[in-house]
C-alpha atoms as a PDB file:
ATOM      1  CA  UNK A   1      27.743 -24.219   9.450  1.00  0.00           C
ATOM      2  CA  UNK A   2      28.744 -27.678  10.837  1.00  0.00           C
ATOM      3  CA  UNK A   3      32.047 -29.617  11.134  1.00  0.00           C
ATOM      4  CA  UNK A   4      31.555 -32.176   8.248  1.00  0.00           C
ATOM      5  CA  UNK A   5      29.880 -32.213   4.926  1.00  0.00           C
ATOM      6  CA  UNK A   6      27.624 -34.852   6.734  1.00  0.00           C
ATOM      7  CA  UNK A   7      26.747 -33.058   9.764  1.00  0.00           C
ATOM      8  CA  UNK A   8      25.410 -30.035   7.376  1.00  0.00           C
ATOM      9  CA  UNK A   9      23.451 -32.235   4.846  1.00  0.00           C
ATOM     10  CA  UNK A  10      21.814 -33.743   7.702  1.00  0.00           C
ATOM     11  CA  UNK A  11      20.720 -30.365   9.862  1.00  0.00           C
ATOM     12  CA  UNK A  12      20.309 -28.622   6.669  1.00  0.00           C
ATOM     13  CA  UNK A  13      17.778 -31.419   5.989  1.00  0.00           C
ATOM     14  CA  UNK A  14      16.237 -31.168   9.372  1.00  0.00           C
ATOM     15  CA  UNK A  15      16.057 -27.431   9.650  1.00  0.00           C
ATOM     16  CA  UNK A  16      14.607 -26.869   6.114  1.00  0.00           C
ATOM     17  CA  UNK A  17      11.990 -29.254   7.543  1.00  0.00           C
ATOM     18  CA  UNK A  18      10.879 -27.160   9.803  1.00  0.00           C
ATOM     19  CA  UNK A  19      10.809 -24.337   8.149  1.00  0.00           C
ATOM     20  CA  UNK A  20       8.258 -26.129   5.377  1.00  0.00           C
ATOM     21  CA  UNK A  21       5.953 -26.799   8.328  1.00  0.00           C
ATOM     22  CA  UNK A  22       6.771 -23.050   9.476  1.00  0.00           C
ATOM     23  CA  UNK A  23       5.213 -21.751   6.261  1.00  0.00           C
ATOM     24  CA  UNK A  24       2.389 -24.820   6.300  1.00  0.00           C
ATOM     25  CA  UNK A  25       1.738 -23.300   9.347  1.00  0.00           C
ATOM     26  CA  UNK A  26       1.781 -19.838   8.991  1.00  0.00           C
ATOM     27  CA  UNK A  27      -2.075 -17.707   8.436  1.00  0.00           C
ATOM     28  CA  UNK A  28      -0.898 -14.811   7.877  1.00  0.00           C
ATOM     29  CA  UNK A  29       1.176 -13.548   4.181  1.00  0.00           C
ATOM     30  CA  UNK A  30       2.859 -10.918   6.326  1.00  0.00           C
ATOM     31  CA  UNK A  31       4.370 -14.499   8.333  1.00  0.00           C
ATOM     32  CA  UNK A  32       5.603 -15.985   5.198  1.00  0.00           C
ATOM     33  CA  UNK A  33       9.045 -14.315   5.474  1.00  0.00           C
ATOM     34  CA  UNK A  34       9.614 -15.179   8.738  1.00  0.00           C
ATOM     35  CA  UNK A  35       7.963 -18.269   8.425  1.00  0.00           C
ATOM     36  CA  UNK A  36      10.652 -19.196   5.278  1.00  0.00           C
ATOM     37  CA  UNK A  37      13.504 -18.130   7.173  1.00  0.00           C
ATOM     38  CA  UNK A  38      14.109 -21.757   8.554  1.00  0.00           C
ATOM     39  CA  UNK A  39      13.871 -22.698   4.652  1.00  0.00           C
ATOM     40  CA  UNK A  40      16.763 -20.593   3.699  1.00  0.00           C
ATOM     41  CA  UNK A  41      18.981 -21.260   6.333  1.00  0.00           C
ATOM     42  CA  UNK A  42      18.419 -25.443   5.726  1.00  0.00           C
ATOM     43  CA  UNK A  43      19.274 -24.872   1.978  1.00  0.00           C
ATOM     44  CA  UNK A  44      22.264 -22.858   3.381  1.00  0.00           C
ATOM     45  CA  UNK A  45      23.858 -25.618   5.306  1.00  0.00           C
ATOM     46  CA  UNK A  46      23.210 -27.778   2.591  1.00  0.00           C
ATOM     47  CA  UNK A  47      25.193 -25.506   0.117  1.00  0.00           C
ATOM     48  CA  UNK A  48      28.130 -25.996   2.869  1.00  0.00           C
ATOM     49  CA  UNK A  49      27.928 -29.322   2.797  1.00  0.00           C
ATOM     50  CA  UNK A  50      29.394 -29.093  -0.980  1.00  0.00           C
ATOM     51  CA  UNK A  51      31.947 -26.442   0.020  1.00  0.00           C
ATOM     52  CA  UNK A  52      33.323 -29.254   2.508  1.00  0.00           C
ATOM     53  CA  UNK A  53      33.363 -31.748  -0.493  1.00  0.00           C
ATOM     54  CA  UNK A  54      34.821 -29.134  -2.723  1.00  0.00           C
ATOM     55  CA  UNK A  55      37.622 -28.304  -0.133  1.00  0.00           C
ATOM     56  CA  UNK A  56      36.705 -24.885   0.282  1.00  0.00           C
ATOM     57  CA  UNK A  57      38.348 -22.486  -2.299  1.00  0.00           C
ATOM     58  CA  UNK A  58      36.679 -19.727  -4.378  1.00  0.00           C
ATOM     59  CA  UNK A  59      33.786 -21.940  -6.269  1.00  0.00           C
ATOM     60  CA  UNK A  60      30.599 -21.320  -6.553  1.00  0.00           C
ATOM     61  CA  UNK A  61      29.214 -23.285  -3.233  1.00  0.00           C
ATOM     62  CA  UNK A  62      31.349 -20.630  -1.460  1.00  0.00           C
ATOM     63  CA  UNK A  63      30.240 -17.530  -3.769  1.00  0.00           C
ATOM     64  CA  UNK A  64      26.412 -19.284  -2.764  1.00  0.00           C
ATOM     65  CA  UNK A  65      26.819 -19.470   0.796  1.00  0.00           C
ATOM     66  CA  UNK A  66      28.372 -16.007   1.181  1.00  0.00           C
ATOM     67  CA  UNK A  67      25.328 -14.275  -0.507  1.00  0.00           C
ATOM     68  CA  UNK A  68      22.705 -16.287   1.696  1.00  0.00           C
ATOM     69  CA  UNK A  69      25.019 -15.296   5.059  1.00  0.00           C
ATOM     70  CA  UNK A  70      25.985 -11.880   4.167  1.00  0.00           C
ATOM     71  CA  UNK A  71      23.915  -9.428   2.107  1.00  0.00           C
ATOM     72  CA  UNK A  72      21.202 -11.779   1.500  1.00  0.00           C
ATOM     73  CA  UNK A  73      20.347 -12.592   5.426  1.00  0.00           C
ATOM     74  CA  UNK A  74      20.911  -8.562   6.306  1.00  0.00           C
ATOM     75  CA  UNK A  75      18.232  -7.498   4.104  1.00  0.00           C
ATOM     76  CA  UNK A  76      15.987 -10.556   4.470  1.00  0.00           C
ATOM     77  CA  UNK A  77      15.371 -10.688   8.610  1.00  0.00           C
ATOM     78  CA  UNK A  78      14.875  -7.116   9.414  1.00  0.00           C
ATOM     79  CA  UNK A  79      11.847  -6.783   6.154  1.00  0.00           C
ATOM     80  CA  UNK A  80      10.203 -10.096   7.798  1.00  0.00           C
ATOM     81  CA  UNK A  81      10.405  -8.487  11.132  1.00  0.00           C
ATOM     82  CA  UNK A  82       9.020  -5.249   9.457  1.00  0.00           C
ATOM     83  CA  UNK A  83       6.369  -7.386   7.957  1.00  0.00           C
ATOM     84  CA  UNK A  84       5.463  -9.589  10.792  1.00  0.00           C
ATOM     85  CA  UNK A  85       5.589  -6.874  13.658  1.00  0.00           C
ATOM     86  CA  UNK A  86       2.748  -4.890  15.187  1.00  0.00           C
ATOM     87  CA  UNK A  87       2.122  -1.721  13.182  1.00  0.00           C
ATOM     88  CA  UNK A  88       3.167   0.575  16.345  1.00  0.00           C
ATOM     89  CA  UNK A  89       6.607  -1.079  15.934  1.00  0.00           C
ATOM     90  CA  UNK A  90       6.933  -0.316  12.259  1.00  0.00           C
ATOM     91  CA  UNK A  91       8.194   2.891  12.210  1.00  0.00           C
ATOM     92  CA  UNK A  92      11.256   2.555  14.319  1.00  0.00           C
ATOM     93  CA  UNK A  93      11.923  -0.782  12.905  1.00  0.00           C
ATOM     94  CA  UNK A  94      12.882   1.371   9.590  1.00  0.00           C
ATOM     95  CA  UNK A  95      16.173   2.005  11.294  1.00  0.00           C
ATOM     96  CA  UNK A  96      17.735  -1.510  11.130  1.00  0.00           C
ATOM     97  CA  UNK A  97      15.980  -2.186   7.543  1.00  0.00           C
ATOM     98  CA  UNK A  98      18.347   0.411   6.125  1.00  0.00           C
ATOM     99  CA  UNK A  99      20.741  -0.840   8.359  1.00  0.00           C
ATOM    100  CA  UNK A 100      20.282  -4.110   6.723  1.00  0.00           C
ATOM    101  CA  UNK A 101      20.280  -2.225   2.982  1.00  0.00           C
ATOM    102  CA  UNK A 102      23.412  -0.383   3.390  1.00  0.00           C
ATOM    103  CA  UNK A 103      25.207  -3.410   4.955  1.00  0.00           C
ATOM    104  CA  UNK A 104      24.073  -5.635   2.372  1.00  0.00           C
ATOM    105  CA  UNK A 105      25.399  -2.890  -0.579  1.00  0.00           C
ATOM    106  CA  UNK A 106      28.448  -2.751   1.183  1.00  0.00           C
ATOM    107  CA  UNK A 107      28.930  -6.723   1.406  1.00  0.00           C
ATOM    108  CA  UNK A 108      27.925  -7.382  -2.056  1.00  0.00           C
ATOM    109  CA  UNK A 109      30.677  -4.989  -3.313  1.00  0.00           C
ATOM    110  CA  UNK A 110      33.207  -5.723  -1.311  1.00  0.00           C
ATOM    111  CA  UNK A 111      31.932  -9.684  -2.680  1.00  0.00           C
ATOM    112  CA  UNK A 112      32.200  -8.393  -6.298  1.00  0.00           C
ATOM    113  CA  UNK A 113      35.881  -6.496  -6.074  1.00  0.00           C
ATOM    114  CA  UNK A 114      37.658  -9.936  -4.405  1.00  0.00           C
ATOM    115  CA  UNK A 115      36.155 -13.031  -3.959  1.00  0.00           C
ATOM    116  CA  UNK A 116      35.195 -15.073  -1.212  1.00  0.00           C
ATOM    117  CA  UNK A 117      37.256 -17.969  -0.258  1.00  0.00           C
ATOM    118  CA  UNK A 118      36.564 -20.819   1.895  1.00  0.00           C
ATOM    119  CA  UNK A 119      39.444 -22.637   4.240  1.00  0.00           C
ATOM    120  CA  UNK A 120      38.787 -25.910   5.739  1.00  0.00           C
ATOM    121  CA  UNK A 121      40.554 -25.182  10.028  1.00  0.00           C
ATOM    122  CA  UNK A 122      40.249 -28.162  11.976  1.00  0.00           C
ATOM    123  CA  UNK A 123      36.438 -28.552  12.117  1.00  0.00           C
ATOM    124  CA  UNK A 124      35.337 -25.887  11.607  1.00  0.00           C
ATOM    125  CA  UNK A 125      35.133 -23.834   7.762  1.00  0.00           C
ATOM    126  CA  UNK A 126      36.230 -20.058   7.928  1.00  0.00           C
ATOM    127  CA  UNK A 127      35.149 -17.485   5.029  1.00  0.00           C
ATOM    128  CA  UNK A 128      37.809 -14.531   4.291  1.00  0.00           C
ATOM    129  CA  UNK A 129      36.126 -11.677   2.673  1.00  0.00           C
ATOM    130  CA  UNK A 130      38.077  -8.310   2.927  1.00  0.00           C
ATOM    131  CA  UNK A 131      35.915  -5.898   3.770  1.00  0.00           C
ATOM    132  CA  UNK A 132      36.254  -1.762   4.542  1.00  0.00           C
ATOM    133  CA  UNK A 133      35.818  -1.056   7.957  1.00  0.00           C
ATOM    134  CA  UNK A 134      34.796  -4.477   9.215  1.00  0.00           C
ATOM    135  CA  UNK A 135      33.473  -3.175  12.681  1.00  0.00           C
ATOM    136  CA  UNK A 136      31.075  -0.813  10.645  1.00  0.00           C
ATOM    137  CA  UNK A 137      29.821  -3.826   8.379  1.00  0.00           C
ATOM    138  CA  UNK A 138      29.614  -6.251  11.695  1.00  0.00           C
ATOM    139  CA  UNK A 139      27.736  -3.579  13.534  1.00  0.00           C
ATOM    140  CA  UNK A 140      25.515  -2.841  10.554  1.00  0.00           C
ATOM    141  CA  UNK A 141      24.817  -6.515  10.465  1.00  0.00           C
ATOM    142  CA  UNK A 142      24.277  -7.065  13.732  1.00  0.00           C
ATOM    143  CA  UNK A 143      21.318  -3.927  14.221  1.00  0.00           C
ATOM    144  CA  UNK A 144      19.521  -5.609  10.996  1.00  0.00           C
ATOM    145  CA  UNK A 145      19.342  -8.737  12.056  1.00  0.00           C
ATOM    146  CA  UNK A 146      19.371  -9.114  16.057  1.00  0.00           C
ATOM    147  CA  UNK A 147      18.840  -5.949  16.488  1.00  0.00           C
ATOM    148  CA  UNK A 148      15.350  -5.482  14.182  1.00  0.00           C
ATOM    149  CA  UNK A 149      14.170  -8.711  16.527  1.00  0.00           C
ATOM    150  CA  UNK A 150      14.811  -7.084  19.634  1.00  0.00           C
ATOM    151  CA  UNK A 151      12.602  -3.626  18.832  1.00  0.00           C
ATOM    152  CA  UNK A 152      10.143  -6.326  16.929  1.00  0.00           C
ATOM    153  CA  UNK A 153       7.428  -5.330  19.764  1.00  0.00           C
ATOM    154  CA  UNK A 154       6.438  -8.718  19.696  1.00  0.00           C
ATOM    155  CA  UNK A 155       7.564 -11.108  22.204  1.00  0.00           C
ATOM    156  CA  UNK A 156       8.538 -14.252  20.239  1.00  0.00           C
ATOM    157  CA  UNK A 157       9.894 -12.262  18.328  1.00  0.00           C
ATOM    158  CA  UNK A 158      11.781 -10.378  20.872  1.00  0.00           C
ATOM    159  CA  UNK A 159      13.146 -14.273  22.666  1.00  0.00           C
ATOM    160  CA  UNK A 160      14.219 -14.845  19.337  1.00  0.00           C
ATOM    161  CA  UNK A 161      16.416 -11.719  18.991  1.00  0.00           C
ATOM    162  CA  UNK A 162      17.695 -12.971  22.639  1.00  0.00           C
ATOM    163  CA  UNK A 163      18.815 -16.288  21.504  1.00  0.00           C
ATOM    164  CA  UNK A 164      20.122 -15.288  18.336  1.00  0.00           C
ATOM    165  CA  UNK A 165      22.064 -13.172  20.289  1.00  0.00           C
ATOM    166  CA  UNK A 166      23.264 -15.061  22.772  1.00  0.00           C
ATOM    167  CA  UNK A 167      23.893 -18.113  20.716  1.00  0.00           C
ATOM    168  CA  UNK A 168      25.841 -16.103  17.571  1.00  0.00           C
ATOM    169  CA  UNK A 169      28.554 -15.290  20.841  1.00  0.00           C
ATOM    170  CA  UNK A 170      28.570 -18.815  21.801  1.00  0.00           C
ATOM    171  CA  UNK A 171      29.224 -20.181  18.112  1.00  0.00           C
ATOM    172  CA  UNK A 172      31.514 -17.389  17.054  1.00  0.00           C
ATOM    173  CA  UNK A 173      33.655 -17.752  20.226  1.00  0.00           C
ATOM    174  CA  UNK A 174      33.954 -21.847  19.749  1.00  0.00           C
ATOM    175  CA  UNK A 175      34.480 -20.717  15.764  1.00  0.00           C
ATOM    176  CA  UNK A 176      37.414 -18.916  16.630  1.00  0.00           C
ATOM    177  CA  UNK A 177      39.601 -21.509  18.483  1.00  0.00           C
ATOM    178  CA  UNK A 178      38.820 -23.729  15.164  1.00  0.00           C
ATOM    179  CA  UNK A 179      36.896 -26.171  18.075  1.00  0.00           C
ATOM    180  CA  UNK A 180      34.409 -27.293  16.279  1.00  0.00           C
ATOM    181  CA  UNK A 181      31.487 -24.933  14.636  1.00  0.00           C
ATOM    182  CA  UNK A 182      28.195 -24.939  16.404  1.00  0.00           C
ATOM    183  CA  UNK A 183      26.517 -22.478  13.997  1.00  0.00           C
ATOM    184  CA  UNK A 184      23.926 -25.518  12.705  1.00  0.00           C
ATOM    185  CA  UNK A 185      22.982 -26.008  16.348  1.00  0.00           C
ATOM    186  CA  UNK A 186      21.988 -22.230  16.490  1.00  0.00           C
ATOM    187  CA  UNK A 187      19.946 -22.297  13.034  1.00  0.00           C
ATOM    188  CA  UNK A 188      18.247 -25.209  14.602  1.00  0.00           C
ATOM    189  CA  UNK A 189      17.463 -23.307  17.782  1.00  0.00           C
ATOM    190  CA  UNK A 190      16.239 -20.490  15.672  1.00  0.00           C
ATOM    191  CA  UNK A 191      13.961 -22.483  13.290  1.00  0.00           C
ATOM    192  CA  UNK A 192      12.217 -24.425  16.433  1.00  0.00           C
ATOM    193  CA  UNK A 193      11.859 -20.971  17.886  1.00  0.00           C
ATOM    194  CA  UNK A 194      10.183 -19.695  14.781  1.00  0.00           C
ATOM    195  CA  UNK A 195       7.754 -22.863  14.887  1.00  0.00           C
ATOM    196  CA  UNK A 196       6.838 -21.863  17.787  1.00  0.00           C
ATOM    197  CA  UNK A 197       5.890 -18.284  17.118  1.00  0.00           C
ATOM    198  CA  UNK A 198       4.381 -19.048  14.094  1.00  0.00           C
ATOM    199  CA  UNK A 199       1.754 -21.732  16.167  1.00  0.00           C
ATOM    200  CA  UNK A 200       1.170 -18.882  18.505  1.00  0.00           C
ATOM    201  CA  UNK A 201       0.231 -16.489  15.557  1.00  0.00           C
ATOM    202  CA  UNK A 202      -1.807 -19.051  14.004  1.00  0.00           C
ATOM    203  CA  UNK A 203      -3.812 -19.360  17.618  1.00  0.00           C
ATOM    204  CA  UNK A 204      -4.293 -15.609  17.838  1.00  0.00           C
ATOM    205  CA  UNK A 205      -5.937 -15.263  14.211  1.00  0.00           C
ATOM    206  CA  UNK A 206      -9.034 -16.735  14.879  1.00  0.00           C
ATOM    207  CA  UNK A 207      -9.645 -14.490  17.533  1.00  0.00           C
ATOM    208  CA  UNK A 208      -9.382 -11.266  15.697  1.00  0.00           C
ATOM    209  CA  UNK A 209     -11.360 -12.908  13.050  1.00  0.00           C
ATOM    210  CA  UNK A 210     -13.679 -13.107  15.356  1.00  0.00           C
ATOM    211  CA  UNK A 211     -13.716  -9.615  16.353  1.00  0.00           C
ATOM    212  CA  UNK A 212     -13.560  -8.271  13.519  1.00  0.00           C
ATOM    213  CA  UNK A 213     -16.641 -10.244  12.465  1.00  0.00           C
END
C-alpha cells in the first residue's frame, strides 16, 4: 500500500524483484514459501495500483487485494514459517497455523456476506470490511502472522517477526491520520529481510551436506 497508483506499480515492481531472486536463491523446497512471500506481496501492490486508477469502490482490484491481505496472507506466513523452521519449533508453531485457518475462515465469510470497498483518504487508500468481533479477527491475525515468526526458533526469522512488528505500528499509526501510507516501505523492508535469510540458508546447506555425507 502506497500513496499513488505510481508509487505502488513501482515498489510492487521492485519488491516482486526481490522476491524472484529470493526463490532463485533459495536450496531448500521447504524455503520456497517463504522465499515467494516477497512475490506475493509485489503482485499485491501492483493490484493497488489499479484500485487507485479505478477510484477505489467494490471492483474486482479491491475484491483481489483483500484476499491477498486478509485470509490469503493469514494462512500463507505461519505454513512457510511451519515449513521453513527447525523441527523442534514445529510443534508449537501449530498454534498460530490454526490461528491463521480460523482467521482466514472468518475473513473470507465475512468477505462473501458484504463486500469490500475501497476509499481513496488523502494519500492514503482505506479498506472497510465489517467484520464480527474485529479485535478477535486482528488478534487472530496478528498470532499467525507476527506471531508464528517470533516462536519461528530461527533467528532471521525471529528479526523478521520484530520488524514486521514494529513497522505494521509505524504504518498503521501514519495510516490512520490519512498522512500518507508507508505500508510499501514495510513490504520492502520485509522482502530485503527475507533475501537475507534466504542467503544465510543457502550458506548453511552445504555444510550439512557435508555432514551428512
Amino acid at each position: 500500500m502506497c500513496w499513488s497508483a505510481t508509487a505502488d506499480l513501482a515498489a510492487g515492481a521492485g519488491v516482486a524483484a526481490v522476491g524472484a531472486v529470493c526463490v532463485l536463491r533459495a536450496r531448500r523446497r521447504t524455503d520456497l514459501p517463504l522465499a515467494a512471500l516477497p512475490l506475493l506481496l509485489g503482485a499485491h501492490q501492483i493490484v493497488e495500483a489499479r484500485v487507485w486508477d479505478t477510484g477505489g469502490g467494490t471492483g474486482p482490484a479491491t475484491v483481489a487485494w483483500a484476499v491477498i491481505a486478509l485470509p490469503l496472507l493469514a494462512v500463507w506466513v505461519p505454513a512457510g514459517v511451519l515449513c521453513a523452521a527447525p523441527s523442534h519449533a514445529r510443534r508449537r508453531l501449530l498454534l498460530p497455523l490454526a490461528a491463521g485457518v480460523a482467521t482466514a475462515a472468518a475473513l473470507a465469510q465475512a468477505m462473501t456476506v458484504r463486500p469490500v470497498r475501497a476509499e481513496i483518504r488523502g494519500h492514503t487508500m482505506g479498506y472497510v470490511i465489517d467484520l464480527p468481533q474485529p479485535e478477535l479477527v486482528i488478534a487472530g491475525y496478528l498470532l499467525a502472522t507476527v506471531g508464528a515468526l517470533l516462536i519461528s526458533g530461527d533467528r532471521g526469522l525471529v528479526l523478521l517477526g520484530f520488524l514486521t512488528g514494529a513497522g505494521a505500528v509505524i504504518c498503521w499509526s501514519l495510516w490512520e491520520l490519512e498522512f500518507v501510507s508507508t505500508w510499501c516501505a514495510c513490504a520492502a523492508v520485509v522482502s530485503v529481510t527475507l533475501l537475507g535469510w534466504v542467503n544465510s540458508r543457502e550458506a548453511v546447506a552445504p555444510q550439512e551436506r557435508v555432514r551428512q555425507a
